[in-house]
N, C-alpha and C. Protein backbone atom coordinates (compact mmCIF):
# COMPACT_ATOMS: atom_id res chain seq x y z
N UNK A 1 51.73 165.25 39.98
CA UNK A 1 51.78 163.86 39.53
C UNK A 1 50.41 163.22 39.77
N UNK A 2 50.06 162.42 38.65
CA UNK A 2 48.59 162.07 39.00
C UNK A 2 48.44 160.37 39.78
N UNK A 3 47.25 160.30 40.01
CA UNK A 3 47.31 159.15 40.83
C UNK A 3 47.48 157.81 40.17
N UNK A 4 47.72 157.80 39.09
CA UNK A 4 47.96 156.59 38.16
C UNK A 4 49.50 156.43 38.17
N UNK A 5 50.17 157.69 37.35
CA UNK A 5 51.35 157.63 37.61
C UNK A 5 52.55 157.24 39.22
N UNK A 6 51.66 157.60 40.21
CA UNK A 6 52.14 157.14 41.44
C UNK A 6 51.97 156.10 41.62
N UNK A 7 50.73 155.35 41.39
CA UNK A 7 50.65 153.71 41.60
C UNK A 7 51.63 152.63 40.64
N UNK A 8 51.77 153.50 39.21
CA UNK A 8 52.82 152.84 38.59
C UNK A 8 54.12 152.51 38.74
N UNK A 9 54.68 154.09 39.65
CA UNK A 9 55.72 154.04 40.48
C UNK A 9 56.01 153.10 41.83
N UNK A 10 54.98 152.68 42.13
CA UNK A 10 54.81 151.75 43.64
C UNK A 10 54.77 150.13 43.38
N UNK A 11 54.36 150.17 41.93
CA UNK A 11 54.55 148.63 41.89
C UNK A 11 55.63 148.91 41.10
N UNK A 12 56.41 149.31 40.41
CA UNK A 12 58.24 149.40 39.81
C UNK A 12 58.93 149.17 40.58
N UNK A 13 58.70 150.20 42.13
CA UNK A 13 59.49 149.97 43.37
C UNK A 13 59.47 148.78 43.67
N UNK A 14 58.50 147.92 43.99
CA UNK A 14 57.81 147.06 44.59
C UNK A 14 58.80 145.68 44.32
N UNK A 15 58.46 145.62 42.20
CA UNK A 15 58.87 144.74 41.94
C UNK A 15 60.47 144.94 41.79
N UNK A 16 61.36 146.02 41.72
CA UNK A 16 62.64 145.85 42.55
C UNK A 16 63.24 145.64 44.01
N UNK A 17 62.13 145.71 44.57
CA UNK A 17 62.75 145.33 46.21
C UNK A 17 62.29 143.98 45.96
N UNK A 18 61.50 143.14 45.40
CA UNK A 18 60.78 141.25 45.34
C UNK A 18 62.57 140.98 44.55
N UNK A 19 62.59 141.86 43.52
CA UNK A 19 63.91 141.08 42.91
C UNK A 19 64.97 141.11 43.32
N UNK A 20 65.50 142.10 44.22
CA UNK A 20 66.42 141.91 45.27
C UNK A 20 66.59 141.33 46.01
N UNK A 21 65.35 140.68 46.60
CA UNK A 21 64.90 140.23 47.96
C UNK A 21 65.26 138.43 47.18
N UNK A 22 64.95 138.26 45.68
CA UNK A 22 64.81 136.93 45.32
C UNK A 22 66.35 136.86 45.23
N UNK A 23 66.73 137.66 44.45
CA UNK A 23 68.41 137.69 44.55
C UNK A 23 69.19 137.40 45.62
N UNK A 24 68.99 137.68 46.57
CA UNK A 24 69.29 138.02 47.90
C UNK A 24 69.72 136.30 48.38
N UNK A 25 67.90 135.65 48.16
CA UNK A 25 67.51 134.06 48.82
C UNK A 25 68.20 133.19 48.03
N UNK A 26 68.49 133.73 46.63
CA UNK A 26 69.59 132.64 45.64
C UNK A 26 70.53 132.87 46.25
N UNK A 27 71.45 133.48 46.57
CA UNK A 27 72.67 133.70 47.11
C UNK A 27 72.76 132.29 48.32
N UNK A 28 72.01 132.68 48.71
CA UNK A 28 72.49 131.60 50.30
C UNK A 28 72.12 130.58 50.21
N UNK A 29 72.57 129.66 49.33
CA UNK A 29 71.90 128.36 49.12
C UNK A 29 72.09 127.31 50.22
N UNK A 30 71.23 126.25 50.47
CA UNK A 30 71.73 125.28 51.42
C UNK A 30 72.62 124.54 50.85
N UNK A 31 73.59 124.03 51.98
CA UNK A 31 75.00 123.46 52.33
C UNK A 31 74.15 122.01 51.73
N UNK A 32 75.47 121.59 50.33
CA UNK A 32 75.19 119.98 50.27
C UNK A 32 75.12 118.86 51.23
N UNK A 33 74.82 117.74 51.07
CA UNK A 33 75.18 117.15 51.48
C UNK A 33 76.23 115.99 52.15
N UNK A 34 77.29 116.72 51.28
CA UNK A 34 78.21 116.34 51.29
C UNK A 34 78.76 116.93 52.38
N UNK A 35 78.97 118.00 52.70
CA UNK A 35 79.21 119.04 53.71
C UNK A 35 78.85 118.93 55.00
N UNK A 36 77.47 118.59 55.05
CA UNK A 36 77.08 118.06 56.45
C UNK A 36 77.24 117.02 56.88
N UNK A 37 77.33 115.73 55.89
CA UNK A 37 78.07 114.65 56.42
C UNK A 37 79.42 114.77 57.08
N UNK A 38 80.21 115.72 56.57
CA UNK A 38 81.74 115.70 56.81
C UNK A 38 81.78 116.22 58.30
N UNK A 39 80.98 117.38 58.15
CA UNK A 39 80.43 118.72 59.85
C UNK A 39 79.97 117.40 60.93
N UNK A 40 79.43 116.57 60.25
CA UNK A 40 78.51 115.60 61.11
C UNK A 40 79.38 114.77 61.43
N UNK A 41 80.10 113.80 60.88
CA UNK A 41 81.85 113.30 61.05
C UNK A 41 82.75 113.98 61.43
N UNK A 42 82.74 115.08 61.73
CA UNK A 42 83.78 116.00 62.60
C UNK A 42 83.24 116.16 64.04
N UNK A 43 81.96 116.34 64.02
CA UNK A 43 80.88 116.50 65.59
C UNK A 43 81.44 115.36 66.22
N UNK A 44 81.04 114.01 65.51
CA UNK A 44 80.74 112.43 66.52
C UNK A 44 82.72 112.28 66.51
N UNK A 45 83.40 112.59 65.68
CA UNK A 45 84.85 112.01 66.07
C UNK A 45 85.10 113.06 67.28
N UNK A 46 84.78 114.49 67.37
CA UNK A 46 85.06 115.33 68.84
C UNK A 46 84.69 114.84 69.91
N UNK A 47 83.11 114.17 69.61
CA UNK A 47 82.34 113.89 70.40
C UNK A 47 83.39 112.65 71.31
N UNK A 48 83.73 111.68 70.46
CA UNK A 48 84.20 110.04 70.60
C UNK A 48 85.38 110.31 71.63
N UNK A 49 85.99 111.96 70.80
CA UNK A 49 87.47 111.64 71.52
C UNK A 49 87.13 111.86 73.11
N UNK A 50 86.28 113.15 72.98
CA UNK A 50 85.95 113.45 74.48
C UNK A 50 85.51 112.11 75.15
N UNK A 51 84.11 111.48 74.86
CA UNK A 51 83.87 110.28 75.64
C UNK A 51 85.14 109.96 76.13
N UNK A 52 86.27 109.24 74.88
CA UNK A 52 87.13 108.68 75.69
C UNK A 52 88.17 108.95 76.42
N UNK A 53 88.28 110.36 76.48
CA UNK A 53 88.76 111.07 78.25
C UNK A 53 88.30 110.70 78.88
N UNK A 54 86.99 110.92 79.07
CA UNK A 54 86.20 111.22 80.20
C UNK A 54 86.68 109.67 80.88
N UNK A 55 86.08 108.56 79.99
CA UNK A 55 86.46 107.35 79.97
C UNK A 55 87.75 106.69 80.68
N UNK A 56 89.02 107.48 80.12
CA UNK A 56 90.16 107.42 80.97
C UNK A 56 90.13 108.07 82.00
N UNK A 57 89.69 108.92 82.57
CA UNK A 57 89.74 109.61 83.69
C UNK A 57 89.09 108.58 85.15
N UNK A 58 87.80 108.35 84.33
CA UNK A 58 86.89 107.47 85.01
C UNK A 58 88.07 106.19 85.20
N UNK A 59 88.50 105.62 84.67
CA UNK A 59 89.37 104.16 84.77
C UNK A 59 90.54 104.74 85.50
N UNK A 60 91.03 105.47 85.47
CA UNK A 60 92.49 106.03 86.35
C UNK A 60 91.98 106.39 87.71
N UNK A 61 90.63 107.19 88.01
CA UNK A 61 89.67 107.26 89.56
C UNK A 61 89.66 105.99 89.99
N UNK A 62 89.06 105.03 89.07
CA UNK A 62 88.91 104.39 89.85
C UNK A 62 90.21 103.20 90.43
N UNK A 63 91.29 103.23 89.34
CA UNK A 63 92.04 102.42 89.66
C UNK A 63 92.69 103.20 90.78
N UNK A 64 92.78 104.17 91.50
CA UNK A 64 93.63 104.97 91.79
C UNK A 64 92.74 104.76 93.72
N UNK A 65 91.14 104.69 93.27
CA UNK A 65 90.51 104.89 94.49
C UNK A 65 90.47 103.21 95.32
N UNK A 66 90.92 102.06 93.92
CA UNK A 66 91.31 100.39 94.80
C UNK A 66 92.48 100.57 95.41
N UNK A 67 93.80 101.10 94.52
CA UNK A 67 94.76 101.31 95.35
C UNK A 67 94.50 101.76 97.10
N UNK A 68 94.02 102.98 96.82
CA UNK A 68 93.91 103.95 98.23
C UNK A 68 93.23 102.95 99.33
N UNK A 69 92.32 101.97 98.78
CA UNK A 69 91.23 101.04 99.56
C UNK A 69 92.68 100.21 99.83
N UNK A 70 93.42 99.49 99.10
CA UNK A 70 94.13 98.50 99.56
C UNK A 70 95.16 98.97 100.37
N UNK A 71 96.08 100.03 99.89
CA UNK A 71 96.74 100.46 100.84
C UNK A 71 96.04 100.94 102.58
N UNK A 72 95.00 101.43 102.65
CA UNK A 72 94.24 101.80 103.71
C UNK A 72 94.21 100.10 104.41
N UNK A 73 93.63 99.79 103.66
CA UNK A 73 93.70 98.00 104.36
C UNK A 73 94.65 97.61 104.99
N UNK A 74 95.53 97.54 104.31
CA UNK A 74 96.90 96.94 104.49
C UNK A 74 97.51 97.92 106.56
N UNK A 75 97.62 99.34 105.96
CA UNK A 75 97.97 100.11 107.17
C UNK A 75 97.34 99.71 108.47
N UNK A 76 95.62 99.13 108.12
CA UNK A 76 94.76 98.79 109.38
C UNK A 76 95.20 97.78 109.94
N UNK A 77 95.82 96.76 108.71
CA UNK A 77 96.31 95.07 109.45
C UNK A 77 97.42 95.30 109.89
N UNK A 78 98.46 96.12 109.62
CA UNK A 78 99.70 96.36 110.42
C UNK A 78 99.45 97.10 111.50
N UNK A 79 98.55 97.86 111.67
CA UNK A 79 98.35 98.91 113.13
C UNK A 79 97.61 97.62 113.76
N UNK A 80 97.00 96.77 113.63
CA UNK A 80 96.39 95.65 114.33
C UNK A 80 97.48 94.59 114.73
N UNK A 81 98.37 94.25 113.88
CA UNK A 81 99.39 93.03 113.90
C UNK A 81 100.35 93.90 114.86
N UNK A 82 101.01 95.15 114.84
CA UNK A 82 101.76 95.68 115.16
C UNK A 82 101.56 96.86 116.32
N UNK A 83 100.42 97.09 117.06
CA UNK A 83 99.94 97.77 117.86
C UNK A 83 100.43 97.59 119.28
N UNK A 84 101.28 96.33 119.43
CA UNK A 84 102.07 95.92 120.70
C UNK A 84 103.25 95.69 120.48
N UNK A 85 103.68 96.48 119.39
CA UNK A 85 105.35 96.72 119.58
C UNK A 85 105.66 96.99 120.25
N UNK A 86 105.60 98.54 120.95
CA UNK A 86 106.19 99.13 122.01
C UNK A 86 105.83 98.78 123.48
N UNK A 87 104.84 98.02 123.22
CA UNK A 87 104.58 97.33 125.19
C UNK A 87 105.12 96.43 125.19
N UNK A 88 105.21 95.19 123.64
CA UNK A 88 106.03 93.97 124.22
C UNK A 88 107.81 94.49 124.27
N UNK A 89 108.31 95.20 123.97
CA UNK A 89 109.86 96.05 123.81
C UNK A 89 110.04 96.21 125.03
N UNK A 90 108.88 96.64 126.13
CA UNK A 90 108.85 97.11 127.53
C UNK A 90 109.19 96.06 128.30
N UNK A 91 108.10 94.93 127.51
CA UNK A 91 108.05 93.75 128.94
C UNK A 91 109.35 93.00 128.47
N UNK A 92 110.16 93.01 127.49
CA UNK A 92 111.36 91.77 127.21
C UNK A 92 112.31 92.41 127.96
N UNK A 93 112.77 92.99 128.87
CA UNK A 93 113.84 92.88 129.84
C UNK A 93 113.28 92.45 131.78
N UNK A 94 112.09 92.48 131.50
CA UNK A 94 111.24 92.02 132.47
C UNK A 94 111.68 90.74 132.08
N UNK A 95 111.17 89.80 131.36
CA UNK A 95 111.32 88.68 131.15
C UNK A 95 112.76 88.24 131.04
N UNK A 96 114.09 89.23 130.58
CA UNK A 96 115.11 89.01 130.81
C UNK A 96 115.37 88.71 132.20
N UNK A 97 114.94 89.57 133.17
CA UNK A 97 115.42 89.64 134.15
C UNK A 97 115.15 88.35 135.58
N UNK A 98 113.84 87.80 134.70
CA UNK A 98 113.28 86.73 135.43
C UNK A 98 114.39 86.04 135.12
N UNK A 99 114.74 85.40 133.96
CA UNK A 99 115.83 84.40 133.70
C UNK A 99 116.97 84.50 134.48
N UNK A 100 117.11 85.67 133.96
CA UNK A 100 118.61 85.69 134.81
C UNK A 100 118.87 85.27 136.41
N UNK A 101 117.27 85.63 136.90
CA UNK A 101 116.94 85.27 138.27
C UNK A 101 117.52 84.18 138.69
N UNK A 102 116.76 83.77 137.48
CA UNK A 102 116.09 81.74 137.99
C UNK A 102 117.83 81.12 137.24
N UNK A 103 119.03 81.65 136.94
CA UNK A 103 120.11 81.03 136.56
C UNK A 103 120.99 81.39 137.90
N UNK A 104 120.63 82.59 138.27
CA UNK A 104 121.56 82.56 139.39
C UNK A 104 120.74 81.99 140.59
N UNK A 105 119.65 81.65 140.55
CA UNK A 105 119.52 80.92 141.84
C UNK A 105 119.98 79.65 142.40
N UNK A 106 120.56 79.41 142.23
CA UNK A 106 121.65 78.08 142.97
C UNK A 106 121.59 77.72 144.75
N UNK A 107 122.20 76.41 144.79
CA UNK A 107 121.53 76.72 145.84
C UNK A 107 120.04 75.06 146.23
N UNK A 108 120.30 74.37 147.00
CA UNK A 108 119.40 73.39 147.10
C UNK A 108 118.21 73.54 148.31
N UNK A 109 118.41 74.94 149.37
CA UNK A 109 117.55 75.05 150.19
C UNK A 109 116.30 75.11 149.76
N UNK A 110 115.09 75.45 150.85
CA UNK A 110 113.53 75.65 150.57
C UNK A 110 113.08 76.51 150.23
N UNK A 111 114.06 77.72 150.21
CA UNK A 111 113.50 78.83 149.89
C UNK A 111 114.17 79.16 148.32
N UNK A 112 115.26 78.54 148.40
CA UNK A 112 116.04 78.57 146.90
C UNK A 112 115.02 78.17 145.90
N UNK A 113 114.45 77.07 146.19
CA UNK A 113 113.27 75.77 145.59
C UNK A 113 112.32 77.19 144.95
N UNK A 114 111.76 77.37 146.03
CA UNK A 114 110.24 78.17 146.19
C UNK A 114 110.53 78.90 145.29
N UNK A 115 111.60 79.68 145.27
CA UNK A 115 111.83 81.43 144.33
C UNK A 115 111.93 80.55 142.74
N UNK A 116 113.04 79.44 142.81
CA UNK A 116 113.16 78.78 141.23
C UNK A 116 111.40 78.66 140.74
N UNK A 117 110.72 77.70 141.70
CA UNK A 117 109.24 77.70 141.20
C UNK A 117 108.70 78.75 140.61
N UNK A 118 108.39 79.42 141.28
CA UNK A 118 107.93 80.95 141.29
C UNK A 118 108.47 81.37 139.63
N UNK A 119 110.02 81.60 140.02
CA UNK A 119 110.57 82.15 138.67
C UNK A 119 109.74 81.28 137.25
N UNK A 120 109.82 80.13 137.34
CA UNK A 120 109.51 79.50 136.34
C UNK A 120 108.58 79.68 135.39
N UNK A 121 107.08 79.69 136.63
CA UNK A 121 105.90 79.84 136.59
C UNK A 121 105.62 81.01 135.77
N UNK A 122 106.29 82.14 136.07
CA UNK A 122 106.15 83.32 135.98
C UNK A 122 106.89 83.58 134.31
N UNK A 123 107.87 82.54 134.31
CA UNK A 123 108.52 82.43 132.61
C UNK A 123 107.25 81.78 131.82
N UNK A 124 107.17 80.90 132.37
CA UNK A 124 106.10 80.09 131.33
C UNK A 124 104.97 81.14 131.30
N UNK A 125 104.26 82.05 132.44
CA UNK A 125 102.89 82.91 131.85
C UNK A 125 103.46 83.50 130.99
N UNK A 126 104.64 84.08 130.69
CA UNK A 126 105.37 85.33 129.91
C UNK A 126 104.70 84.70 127.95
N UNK A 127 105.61 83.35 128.36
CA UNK A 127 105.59 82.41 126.69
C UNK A 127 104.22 82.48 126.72
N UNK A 128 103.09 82.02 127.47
CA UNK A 128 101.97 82.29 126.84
C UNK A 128 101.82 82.57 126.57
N UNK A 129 101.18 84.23 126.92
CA UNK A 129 101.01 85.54 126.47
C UNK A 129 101.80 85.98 125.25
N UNK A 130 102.88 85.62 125.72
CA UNK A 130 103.82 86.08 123.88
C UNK A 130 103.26 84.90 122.70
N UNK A 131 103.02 83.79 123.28
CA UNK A 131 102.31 83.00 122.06
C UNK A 131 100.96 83.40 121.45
N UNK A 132 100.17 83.76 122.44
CA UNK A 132 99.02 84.30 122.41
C UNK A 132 98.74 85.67 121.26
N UNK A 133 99.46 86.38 121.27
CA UNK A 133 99.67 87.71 120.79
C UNK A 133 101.02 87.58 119.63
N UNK A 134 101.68 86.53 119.21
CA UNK A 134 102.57 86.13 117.84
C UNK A 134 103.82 86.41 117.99
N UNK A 135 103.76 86.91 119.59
CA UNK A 135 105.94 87.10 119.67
C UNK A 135 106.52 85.63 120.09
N UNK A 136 107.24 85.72 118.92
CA UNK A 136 108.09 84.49 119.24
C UNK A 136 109.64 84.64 119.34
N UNK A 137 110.12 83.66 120.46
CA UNK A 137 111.24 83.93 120.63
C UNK A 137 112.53 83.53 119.81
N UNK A 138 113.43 84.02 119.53
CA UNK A 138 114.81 83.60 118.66
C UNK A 138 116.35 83.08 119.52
N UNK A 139 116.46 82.06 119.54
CA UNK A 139 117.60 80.98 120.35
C UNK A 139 118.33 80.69 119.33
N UNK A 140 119.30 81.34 118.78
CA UNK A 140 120.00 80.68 117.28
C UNK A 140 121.40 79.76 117.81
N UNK A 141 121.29 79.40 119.25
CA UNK A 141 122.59 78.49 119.88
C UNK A 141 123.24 77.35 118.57
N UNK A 142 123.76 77.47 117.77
CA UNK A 142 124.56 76.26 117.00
C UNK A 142 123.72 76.34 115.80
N UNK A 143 123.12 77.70 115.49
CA UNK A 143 122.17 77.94 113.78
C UNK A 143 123.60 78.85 113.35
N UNK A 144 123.39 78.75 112.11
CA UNK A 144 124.44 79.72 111.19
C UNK A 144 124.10 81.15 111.47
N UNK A 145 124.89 82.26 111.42
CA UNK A 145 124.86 83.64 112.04
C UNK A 145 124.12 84.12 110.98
N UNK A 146 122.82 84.69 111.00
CA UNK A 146 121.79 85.64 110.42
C UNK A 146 122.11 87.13 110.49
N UNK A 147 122.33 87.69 109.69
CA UNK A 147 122.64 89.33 110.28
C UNK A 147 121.10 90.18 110.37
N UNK A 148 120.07 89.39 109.84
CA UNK A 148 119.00 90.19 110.22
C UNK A 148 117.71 90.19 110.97
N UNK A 149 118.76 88.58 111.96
CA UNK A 149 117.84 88.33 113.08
C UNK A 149 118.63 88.63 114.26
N UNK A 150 119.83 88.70 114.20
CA UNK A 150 121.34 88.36 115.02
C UNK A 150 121.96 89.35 115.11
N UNK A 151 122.62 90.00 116.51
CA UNK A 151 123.17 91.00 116.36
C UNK A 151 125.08 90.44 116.91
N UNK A 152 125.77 90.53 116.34
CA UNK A 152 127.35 89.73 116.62
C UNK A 152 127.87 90.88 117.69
N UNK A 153 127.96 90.36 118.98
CA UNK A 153 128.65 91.10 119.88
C UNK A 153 129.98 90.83 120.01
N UNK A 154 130.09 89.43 119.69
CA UNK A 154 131.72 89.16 119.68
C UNK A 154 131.84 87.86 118.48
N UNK A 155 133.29 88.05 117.93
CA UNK A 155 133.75 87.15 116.63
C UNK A 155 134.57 86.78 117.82
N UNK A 156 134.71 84.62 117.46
CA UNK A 156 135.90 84.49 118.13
C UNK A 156 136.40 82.87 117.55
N UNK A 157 137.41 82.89 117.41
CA UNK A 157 137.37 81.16 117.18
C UNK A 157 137.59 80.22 118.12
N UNK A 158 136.27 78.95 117.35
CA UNK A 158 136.03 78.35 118.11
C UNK A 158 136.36 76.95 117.64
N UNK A 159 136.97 75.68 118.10
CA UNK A 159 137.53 74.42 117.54
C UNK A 159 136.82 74.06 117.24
N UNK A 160 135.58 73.43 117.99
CA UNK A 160 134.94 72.35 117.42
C UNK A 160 133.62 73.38 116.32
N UNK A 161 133.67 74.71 116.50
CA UNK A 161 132.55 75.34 115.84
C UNK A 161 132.80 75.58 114.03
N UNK A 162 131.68 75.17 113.22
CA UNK A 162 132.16 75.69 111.82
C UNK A 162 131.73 76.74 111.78
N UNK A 163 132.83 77.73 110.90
CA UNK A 163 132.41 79.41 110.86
C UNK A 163 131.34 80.03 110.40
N UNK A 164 131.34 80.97 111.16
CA UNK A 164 129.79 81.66 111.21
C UNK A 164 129.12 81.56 111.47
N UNK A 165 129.11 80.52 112.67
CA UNK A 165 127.71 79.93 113.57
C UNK A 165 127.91 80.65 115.31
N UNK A 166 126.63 80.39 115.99
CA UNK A 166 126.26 81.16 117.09
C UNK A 166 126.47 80.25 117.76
N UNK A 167 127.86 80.43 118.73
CA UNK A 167 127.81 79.50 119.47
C UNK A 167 127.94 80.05 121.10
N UNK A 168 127.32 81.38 121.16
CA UNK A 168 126.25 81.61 122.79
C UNK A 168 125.85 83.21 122.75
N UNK A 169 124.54 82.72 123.50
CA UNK A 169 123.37 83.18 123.20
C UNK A 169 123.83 84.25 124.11
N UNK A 170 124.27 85.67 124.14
CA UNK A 170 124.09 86.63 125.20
C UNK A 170 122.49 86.92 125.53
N UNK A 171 121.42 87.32 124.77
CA UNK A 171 120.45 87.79 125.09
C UNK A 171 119.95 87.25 123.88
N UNK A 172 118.52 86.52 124.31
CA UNK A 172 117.76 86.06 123.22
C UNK A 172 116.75 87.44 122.71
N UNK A 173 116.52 86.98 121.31
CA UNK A 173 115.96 87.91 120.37
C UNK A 173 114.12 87.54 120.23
N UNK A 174 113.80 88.28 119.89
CA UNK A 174 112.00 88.20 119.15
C UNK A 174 111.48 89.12 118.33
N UNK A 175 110.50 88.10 117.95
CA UNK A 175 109.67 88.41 116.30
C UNK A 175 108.24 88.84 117.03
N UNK A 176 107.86 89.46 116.51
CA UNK A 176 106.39 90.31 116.46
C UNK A 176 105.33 90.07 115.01
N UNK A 177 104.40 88.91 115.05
CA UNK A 177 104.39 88.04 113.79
C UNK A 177 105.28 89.30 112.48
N UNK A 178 106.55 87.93 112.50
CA UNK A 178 107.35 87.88 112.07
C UNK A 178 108.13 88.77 111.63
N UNK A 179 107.93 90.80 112.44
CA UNK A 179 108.66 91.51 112.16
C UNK A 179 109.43 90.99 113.46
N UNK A 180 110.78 91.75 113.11
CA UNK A 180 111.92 91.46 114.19
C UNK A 180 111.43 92.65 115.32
N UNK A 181 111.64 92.56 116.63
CA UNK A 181 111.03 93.44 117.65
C UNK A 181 112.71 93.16 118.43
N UNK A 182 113.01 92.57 118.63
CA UNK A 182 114.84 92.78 119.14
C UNK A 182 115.54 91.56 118.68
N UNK A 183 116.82 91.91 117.97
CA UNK A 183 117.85 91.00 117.31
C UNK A 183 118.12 90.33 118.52
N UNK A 184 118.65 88.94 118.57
CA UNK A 184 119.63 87.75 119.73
C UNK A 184 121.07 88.65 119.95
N UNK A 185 121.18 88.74 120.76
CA UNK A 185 123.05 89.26 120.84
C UNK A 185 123.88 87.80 120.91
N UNK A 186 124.79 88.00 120.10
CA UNK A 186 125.24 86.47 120.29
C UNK A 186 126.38 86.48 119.76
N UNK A 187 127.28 85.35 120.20
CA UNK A 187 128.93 85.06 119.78
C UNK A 187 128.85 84.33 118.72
N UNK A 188 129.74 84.84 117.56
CA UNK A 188 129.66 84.21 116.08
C UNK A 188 131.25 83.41 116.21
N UNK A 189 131.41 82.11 115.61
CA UNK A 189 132.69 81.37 115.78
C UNK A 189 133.04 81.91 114.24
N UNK A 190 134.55 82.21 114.54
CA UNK A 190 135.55 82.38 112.85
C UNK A 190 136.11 81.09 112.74
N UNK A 191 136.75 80.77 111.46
CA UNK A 191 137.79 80.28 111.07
C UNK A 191 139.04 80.41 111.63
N UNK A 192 139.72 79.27 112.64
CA UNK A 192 141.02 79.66 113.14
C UNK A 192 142.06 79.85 112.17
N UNK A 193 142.76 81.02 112.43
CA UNK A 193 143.92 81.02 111.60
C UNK A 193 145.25 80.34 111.65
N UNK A 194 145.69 79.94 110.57
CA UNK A 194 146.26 79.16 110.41
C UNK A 194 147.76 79.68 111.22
N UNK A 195 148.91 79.56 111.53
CA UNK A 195 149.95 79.44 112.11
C UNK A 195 151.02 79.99 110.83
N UNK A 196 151.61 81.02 110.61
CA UNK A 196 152.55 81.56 109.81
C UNK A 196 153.71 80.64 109.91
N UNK A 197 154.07 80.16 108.64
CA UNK A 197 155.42 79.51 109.16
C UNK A 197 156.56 80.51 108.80
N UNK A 198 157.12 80.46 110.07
CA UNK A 198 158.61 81.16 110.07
C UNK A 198 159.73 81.10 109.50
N UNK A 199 159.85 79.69 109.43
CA UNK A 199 160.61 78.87 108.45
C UNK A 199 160.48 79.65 107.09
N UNK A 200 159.95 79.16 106.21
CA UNK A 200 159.77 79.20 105.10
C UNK A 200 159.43 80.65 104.85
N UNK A 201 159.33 81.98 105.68
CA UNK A 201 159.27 83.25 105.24
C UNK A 201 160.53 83.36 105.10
N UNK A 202 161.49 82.65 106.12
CA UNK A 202 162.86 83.31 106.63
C UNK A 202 164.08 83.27 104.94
């Protein structure tokens, strides 16, 4: 084969691999524009929805992390308000017991005198201190019967009493700002019952 004929052969080749190759680049045309707008409106609405997870997530943290702050708050002011429950529970039969002292001391001698003083003194530091610190005491003598300050040791009827009132105090009660720390024990008056007539069953 001579050298003409081979070069003729190399550009024949040539220009079928350019026309394949052009064939090839028609094929893959670029995507309208129509198309990428839509791809591009499908991106930012994925995009949007995610933001607004993320968005809710963020608003549920944080509503979730005021709660935890307020409740935490709240627990600190009750462990503060309420941190002398169980010592003042201790000292109220102490203070019972003064009373009871100073009722049975009877009796007009000097030494009778001295111990009543004493007792007194020793009641009144008590009320301080319980004023001081928010225990207050509960005397419901001739108040209507509370069942959730009041504990009814005895029902009984009473004449001149209208029903359902406290008419004596077994053991006075107290508040611990304003939780109950021990109910009053106390006598609740009923309604006397009326007299069956015999007569008129018979």
């Amino acid at each position: 084969m001579s050298t003409e004929q081979e070069q003729t052969e190399a550009q024949l080749e040539t220009k079928d691999s350019e026309g394949i190759v052009e064939e090839e680049l028609s094929l893959d045309e670029p995507p309208s524009q129509e198309i990428l707008i839509e791809e591009l409106k499908k991106e930012l609405a994925e995009a949007e929805q995610k933001a607004q997870e993320n968005w809710d997530k963020a608003i549920r943290v944080q509503a979730e992390m005021e709660n935890l702050k307020k409740r935490t708050q709240k627990e600190l002011e009750d462990a503060h308000k309420y941190a002398l429950n169980s010592f003042a529970k201790e000292l109220l039969p102490v203070l019972d017991s003064l009373e009871l002292g100073l009722q049975a001391a009877a009796g007009e001698s000097g030494e009778v005198k001295k111990f009543r003083v004493g007792n007194e003194l020793t009641i009144k530091q008590f009320e301080t201190v319980f004023s001081k610190f928010s225990i207050t005491k509960i005397d419901p003598m001739g108040q209507p019967f509370n069942a959730e300050q009041h504990q009814a040791v005895v029902v009984q009827e009473v004449e001149a009493a209208a029903p359902n009132t406290v008419v004596n105090v077994f053991q006075k009660g107290y508040m611990l700002n304003g939780r109950l720390l021990r109910p009053a024990m106390v006598v609740v008056a009923k309604a006397p019952q009326k007299p069956s007539d015999i007569n008129e069953m018979a």
